[in-house]
N, C-alpha and C. Protein backbone atom coordinates (compact mmCIF):
# COMPACT_ATOMS: atom_id res chain seq x y z
N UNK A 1 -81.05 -122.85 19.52
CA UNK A 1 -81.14 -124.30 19.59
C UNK A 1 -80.76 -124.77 20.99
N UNK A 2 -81.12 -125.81 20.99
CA UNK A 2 -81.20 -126.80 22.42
C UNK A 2 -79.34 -126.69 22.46
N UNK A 3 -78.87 -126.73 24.14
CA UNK A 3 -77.43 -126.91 24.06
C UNK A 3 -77.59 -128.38 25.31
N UNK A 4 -77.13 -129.12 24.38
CA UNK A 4 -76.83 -130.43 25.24
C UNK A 4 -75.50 -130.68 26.06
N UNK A 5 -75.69 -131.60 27.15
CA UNK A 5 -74.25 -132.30 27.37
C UNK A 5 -74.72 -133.75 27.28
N UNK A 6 -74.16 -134.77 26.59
CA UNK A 6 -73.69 -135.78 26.64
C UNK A 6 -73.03 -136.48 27.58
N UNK A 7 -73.42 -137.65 28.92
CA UNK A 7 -73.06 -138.48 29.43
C UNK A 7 -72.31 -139.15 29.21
N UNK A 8 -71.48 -139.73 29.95
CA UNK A 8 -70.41 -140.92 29.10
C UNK A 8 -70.97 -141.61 28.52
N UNK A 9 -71.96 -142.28 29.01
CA UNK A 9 -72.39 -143.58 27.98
C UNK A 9 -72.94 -143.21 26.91
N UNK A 10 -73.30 -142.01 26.86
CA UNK A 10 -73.49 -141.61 25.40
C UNK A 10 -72.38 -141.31 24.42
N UNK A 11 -71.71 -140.94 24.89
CA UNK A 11 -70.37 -141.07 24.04
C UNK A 11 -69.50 -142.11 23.97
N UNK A 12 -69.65 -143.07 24.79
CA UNK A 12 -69.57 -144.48 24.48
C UNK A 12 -69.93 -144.78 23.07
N UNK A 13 -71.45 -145.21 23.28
CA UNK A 13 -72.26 -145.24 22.49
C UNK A 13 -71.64 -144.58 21.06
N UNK A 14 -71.75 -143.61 20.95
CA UNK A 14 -71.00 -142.19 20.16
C UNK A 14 -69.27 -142.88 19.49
N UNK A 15 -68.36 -143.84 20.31
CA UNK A 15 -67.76 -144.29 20.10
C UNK A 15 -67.94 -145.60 19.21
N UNK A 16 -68.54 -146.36 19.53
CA UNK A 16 -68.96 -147.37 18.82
C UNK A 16 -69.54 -147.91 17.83
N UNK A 17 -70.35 -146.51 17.54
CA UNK A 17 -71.27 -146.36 16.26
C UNK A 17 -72.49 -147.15 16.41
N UNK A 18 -73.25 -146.76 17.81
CA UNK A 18 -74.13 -147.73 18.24
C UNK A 18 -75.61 -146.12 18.41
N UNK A 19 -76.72 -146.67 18.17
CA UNK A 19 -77.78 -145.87 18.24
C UNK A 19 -77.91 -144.66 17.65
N UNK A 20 -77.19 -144.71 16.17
CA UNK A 20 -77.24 -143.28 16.12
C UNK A 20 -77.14 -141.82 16.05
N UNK A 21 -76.38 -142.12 17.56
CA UNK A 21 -75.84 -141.08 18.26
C UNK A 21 -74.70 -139.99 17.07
N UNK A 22 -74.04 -140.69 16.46
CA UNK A 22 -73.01 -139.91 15.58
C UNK A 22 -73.72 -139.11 14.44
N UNK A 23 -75.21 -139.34 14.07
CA UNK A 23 -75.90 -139.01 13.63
C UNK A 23 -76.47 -137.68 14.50
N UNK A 24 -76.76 -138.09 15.56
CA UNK A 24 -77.73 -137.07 16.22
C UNK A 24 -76.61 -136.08 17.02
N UNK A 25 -75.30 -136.22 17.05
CA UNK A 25 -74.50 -135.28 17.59
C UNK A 25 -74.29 -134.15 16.34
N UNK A 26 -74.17 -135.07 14.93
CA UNK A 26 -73.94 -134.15 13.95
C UNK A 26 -74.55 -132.91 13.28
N UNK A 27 -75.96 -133.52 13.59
CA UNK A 27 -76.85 -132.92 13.66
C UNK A 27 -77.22 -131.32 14.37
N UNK A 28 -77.06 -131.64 15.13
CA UNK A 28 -76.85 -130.88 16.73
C UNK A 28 -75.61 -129.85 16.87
N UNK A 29 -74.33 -130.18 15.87
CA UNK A 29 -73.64 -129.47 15.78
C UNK A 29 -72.56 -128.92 16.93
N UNK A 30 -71.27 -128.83 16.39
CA UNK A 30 -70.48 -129.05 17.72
C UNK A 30 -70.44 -127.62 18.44
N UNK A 31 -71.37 -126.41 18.32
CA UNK A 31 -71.66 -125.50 19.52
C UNK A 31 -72.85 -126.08 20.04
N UNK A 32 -73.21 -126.67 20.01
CA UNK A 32 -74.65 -127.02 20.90
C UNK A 32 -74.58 -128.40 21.57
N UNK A 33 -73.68 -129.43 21.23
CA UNK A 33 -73.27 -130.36 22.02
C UNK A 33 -71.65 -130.49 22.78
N UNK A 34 -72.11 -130.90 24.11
CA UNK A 34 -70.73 -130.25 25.20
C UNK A 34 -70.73 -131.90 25.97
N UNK A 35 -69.28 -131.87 26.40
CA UNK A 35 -68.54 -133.43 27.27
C UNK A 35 -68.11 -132.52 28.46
N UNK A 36 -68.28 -132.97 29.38
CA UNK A 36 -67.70 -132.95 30.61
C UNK A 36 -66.68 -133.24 31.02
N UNK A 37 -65.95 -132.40 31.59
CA UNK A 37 -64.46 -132.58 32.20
C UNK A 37 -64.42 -134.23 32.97
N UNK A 38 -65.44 -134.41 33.58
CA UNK A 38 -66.16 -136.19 34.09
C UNK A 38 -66.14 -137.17 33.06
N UNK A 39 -66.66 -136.93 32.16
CA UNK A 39 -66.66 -137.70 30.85
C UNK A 39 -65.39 -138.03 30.26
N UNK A 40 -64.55 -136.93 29.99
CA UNK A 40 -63.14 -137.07 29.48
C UNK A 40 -62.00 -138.49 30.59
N UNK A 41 -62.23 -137.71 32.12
CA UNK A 41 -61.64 -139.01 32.91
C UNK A 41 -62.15 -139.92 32.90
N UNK A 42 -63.56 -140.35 32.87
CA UNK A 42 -64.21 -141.82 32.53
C UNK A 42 -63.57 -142.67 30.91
N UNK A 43 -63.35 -141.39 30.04
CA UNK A 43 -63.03 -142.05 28.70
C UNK A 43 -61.39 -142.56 28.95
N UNK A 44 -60.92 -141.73 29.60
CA UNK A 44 -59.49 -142.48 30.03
C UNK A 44 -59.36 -143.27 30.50
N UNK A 45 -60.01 -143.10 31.49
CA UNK A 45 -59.70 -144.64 32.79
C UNK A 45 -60.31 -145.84 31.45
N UNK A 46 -61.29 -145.95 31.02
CA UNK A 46 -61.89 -146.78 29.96
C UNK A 46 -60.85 -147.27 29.30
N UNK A 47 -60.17 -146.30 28.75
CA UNK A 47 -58.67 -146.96 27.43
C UNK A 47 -57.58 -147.38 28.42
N UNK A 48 -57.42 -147.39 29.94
CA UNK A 48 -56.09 -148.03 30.13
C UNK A 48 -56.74 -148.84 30.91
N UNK A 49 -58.31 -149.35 31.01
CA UNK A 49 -58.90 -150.37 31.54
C UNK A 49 -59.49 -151.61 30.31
N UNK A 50 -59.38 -151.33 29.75
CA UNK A 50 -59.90 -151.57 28.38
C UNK A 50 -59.24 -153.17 27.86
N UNK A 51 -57.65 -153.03 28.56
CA UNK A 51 -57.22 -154.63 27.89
C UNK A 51 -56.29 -154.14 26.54
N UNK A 52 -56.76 -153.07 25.84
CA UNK A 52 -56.40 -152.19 24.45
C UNK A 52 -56.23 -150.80 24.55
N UNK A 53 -55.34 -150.76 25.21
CA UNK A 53 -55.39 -148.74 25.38
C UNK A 53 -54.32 -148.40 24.00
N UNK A 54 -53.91 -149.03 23.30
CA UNK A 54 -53.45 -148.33 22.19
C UNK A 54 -54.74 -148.40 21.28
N UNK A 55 -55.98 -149.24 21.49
CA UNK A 55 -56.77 -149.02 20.42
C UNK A 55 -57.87 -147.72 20.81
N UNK A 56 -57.72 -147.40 22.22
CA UNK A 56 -58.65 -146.47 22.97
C UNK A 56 -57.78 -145.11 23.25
N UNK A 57 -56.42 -145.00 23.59
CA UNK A 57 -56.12 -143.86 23.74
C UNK A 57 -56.19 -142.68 23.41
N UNK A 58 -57.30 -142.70 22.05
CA UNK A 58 -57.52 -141.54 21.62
C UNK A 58 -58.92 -141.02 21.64
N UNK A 59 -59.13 -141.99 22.52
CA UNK A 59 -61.16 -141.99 21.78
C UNK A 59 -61.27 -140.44 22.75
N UNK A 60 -60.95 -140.36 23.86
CA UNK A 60 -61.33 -138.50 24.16
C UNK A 60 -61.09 -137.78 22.94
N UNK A 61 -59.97 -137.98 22.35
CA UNK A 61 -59.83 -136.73 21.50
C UNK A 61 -60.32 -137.15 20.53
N UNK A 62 -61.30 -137.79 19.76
CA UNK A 62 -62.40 -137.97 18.85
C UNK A 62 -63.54 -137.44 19.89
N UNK A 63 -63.68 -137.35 20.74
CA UNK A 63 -65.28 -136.41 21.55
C UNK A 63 -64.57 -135.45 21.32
N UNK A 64 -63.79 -134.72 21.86
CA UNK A 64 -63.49 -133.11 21.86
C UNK A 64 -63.65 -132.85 20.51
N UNK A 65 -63.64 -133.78 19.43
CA UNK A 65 -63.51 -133.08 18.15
C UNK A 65 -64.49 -132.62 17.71
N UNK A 66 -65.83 -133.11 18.17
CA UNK A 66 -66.86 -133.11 17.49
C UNK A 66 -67.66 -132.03 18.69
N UNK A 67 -67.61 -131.90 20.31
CA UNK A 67 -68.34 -131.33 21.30
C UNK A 67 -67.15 -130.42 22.04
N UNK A 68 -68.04 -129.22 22.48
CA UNK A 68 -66.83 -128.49 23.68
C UNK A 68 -67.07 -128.99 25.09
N UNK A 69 -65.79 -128.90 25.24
CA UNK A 69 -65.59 -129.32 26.87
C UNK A 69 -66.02 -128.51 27.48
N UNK A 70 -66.67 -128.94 28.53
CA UNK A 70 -67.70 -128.50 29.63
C UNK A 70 -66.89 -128.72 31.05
N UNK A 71 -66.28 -126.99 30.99
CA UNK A 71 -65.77 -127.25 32.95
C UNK A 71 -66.58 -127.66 34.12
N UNK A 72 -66.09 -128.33 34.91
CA UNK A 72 -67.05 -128.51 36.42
C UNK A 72 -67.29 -127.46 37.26
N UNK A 73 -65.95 -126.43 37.40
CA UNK A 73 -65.86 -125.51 38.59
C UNK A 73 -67.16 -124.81 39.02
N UNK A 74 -67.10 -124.34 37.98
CA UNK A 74 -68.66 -122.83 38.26
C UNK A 74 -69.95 -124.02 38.86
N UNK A 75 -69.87 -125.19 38.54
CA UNK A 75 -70.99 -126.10 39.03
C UNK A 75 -71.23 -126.49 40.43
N UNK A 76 -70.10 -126.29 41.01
CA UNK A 76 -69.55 -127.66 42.06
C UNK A 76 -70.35 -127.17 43.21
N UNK A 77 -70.76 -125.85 43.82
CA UNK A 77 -71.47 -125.46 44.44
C UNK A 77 -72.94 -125.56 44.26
N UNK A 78 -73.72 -126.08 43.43
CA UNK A 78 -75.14 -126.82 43.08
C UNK A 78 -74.39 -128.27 43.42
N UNK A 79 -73.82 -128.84 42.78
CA UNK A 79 -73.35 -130.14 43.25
C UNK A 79 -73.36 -130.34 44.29
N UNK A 80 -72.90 -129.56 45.43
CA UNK A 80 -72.61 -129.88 47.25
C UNK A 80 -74.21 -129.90 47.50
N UNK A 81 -75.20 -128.83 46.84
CA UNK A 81 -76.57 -128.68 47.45
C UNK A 81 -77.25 -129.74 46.76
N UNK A 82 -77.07 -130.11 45.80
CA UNK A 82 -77.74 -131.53 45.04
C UNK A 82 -77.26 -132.51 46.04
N UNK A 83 -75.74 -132.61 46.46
CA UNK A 83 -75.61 -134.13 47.27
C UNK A 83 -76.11 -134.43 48.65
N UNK A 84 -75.95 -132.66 49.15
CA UNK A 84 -76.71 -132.53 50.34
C UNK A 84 -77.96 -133.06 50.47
N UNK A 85 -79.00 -132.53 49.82
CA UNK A 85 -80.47 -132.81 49.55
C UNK A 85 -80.62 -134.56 49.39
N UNK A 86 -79.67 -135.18 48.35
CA UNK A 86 -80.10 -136.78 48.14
C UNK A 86 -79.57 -137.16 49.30
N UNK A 87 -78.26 -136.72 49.61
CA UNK A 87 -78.36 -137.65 51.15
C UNK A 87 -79.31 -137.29 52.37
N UNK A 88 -79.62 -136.37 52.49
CA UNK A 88 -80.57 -136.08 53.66
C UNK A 88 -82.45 -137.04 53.17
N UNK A 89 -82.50 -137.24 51.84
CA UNK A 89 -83.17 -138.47 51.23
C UNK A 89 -83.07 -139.52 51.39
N UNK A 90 -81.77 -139.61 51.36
CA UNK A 90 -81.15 -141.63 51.41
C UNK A 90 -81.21 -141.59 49.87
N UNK A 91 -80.69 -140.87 48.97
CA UNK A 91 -81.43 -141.12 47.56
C UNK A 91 -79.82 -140.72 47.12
N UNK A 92 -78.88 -141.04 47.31
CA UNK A 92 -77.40 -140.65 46.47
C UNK A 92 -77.64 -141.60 45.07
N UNK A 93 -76.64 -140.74 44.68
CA UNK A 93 -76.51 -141.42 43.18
C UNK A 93 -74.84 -141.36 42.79
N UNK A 94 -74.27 -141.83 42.04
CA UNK A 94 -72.50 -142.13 41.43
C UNK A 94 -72.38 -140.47 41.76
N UNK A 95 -71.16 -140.44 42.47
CA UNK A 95 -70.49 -139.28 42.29
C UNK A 95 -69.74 -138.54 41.22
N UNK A 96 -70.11 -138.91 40.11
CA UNK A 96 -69.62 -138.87 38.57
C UNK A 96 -71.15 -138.22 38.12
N UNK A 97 -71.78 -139.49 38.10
CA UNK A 97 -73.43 -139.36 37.95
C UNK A 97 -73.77 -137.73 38.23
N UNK A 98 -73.88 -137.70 39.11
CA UNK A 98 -73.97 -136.20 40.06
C UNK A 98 -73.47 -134.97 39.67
N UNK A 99 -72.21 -135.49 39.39
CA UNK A 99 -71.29 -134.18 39.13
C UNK A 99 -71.93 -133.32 37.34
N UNK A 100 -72.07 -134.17 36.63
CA UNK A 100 -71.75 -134.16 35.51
C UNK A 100 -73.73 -133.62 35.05
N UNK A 101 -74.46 -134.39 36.25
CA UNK A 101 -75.93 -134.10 36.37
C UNK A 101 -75.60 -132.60 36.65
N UNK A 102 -75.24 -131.98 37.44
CA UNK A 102 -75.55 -131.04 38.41
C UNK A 102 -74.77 -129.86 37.28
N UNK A 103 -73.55 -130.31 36.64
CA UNK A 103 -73.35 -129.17 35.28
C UNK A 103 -74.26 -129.25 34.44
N UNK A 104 -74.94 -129.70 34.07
CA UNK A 104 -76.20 -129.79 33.07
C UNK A 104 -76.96 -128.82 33.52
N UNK A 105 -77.34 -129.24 34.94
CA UNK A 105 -78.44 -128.22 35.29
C UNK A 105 -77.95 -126.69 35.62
N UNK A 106 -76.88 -126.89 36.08
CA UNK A 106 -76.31 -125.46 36.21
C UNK A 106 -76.05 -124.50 35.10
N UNK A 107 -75.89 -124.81 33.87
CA UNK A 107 -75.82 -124.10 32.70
C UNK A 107 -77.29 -124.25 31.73
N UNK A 108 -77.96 -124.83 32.27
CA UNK A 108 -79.71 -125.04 31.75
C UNK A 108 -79.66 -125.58 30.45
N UNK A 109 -78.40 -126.46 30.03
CA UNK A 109 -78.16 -127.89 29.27
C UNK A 109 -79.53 -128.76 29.42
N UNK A 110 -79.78 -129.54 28.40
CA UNK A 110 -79.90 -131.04 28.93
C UNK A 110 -79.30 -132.05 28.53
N UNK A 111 -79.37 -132.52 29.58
CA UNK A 111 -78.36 -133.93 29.96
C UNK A 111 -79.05 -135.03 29.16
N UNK A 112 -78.18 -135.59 28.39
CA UNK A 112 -78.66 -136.91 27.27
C UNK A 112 -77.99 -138.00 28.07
N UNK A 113 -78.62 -138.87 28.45
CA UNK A 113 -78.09 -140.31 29.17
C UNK A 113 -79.18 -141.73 28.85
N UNK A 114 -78.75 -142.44 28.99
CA UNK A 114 -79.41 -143.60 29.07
C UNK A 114 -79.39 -143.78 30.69
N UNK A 115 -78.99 -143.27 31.66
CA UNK A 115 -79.47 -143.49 33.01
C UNK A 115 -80.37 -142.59 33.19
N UNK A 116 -81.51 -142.17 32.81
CA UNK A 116 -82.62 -141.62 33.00
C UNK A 116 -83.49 -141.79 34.67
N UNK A 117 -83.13 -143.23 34.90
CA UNK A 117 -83.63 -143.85 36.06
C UNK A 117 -82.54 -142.44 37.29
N UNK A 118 -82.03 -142.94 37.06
CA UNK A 118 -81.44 -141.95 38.58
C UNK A 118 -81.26 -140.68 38.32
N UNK A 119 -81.08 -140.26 37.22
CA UNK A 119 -81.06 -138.79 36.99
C UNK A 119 -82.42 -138.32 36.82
N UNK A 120 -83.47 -138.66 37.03
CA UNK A 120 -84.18 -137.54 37.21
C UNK A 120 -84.59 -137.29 38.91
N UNK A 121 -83.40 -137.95 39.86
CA UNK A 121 -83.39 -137.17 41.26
C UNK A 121 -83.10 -135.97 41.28
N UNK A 122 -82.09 -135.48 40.52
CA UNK A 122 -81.40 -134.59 40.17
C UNK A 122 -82.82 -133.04 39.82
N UNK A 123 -83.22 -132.32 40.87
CA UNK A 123 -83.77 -130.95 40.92
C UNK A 123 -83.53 -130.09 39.42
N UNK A 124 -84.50 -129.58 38.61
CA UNK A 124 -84.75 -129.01 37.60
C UNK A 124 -83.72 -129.48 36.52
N UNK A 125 -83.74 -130.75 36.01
CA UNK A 125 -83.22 -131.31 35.01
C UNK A 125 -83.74 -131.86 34.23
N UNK A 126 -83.44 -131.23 33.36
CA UNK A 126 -83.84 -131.55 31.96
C UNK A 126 -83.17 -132.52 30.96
N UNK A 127 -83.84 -134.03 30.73
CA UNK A 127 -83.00 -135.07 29.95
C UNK A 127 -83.90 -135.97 28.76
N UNK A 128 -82.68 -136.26 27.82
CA UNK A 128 -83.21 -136.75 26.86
C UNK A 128 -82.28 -137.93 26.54
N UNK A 129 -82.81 -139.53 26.04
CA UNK A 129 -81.93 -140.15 25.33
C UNK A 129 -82.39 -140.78 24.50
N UNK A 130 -80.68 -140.53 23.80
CA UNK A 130 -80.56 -140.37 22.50
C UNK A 130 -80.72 -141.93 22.04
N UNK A 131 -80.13 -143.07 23.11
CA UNK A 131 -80.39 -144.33 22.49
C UNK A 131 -81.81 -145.34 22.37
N UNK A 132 -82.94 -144.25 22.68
CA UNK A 132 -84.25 -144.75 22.53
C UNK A 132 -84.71 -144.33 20.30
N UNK A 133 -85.03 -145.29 20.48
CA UNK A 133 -85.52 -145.08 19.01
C UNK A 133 -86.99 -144.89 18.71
N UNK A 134 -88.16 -143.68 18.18
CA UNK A 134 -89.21 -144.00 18.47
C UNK A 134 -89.64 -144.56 17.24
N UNK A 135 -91.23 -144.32 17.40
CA UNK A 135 -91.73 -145.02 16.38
C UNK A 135 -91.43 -144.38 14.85
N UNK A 136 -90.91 -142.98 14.73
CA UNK A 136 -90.97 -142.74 13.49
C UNK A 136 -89.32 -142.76 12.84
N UNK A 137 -88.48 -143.91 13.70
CA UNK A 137 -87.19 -144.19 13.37
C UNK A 137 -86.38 -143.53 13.50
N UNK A 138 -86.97 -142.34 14.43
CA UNK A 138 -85.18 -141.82 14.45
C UNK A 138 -85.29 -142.01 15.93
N UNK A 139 -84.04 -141.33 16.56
CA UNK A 139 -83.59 -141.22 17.96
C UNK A 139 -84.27 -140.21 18.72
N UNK A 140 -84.91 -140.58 19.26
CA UNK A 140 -85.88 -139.26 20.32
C UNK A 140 -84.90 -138.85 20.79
């Protein structure tokens, strides 16, 4: 089976009970869907930015429950040649964006996002999202 990683905003999403998504992670099963070490600090900074971090402080550890964490290290060297390449473009993208793109591609994941628009700068990546609904009602 397909092994995904999940974007923050998909686990946003995933948080909220919006598109689906808790459906289509379950599905998918928690060896085949993976969060990013990127994702986890975005979900933090989120709960003590939030206004409510006692109602958010846990939402990482509801993702880990359901997906495995996905290290950066083994990536970070495609990452320097991915940032190299968009800047010698003029074509950068979020340094989060990037990071979390560039583990996807490095473990031959695909990356589920609703930023589709800038991630497909990102060299042999493969993406799907989950918050499009098609015509036969479920979540492409």
């Amino acid at each position: 089976m397909t092994k995904y990683l999940l974007d923050t905003d998909i686990w946003v999403s995933y948080l909220k009970n919006q598109h689906s998504i808790q459906e289509k992670v379950t599905s998918c099963g928690p060896d085949n869907c993976f969060v990013s070490e990127i994702s986890i600090a975005e979900l933090l900074f989120g709960a003590h930015n939030s206004g409510n971090y006692e109602r958010h402080k846990e939402d990482h550890l509801k993702v880990l429950s359901v997906a495995k964490l996905l290290r950066i290290v083994e990536s970070l060297d495609l990452y320097g040649k991915e940032k190299a390449r968009l800047r010698s473009e003029g074509n950068l993208i979020a340094e989060f964006d990037l990071l979390i793109a560039t583990s996807a591609v490095f473990h031959g994941y695909t990356l589920v996002t609703n930023n589709t628009k800038h991630m497909t700068r990102i060299e042999n990546i493969r993406l799907e999202n989950w918050t499009l609904v098609g015509d036969n009602g479920f979540v492409n």
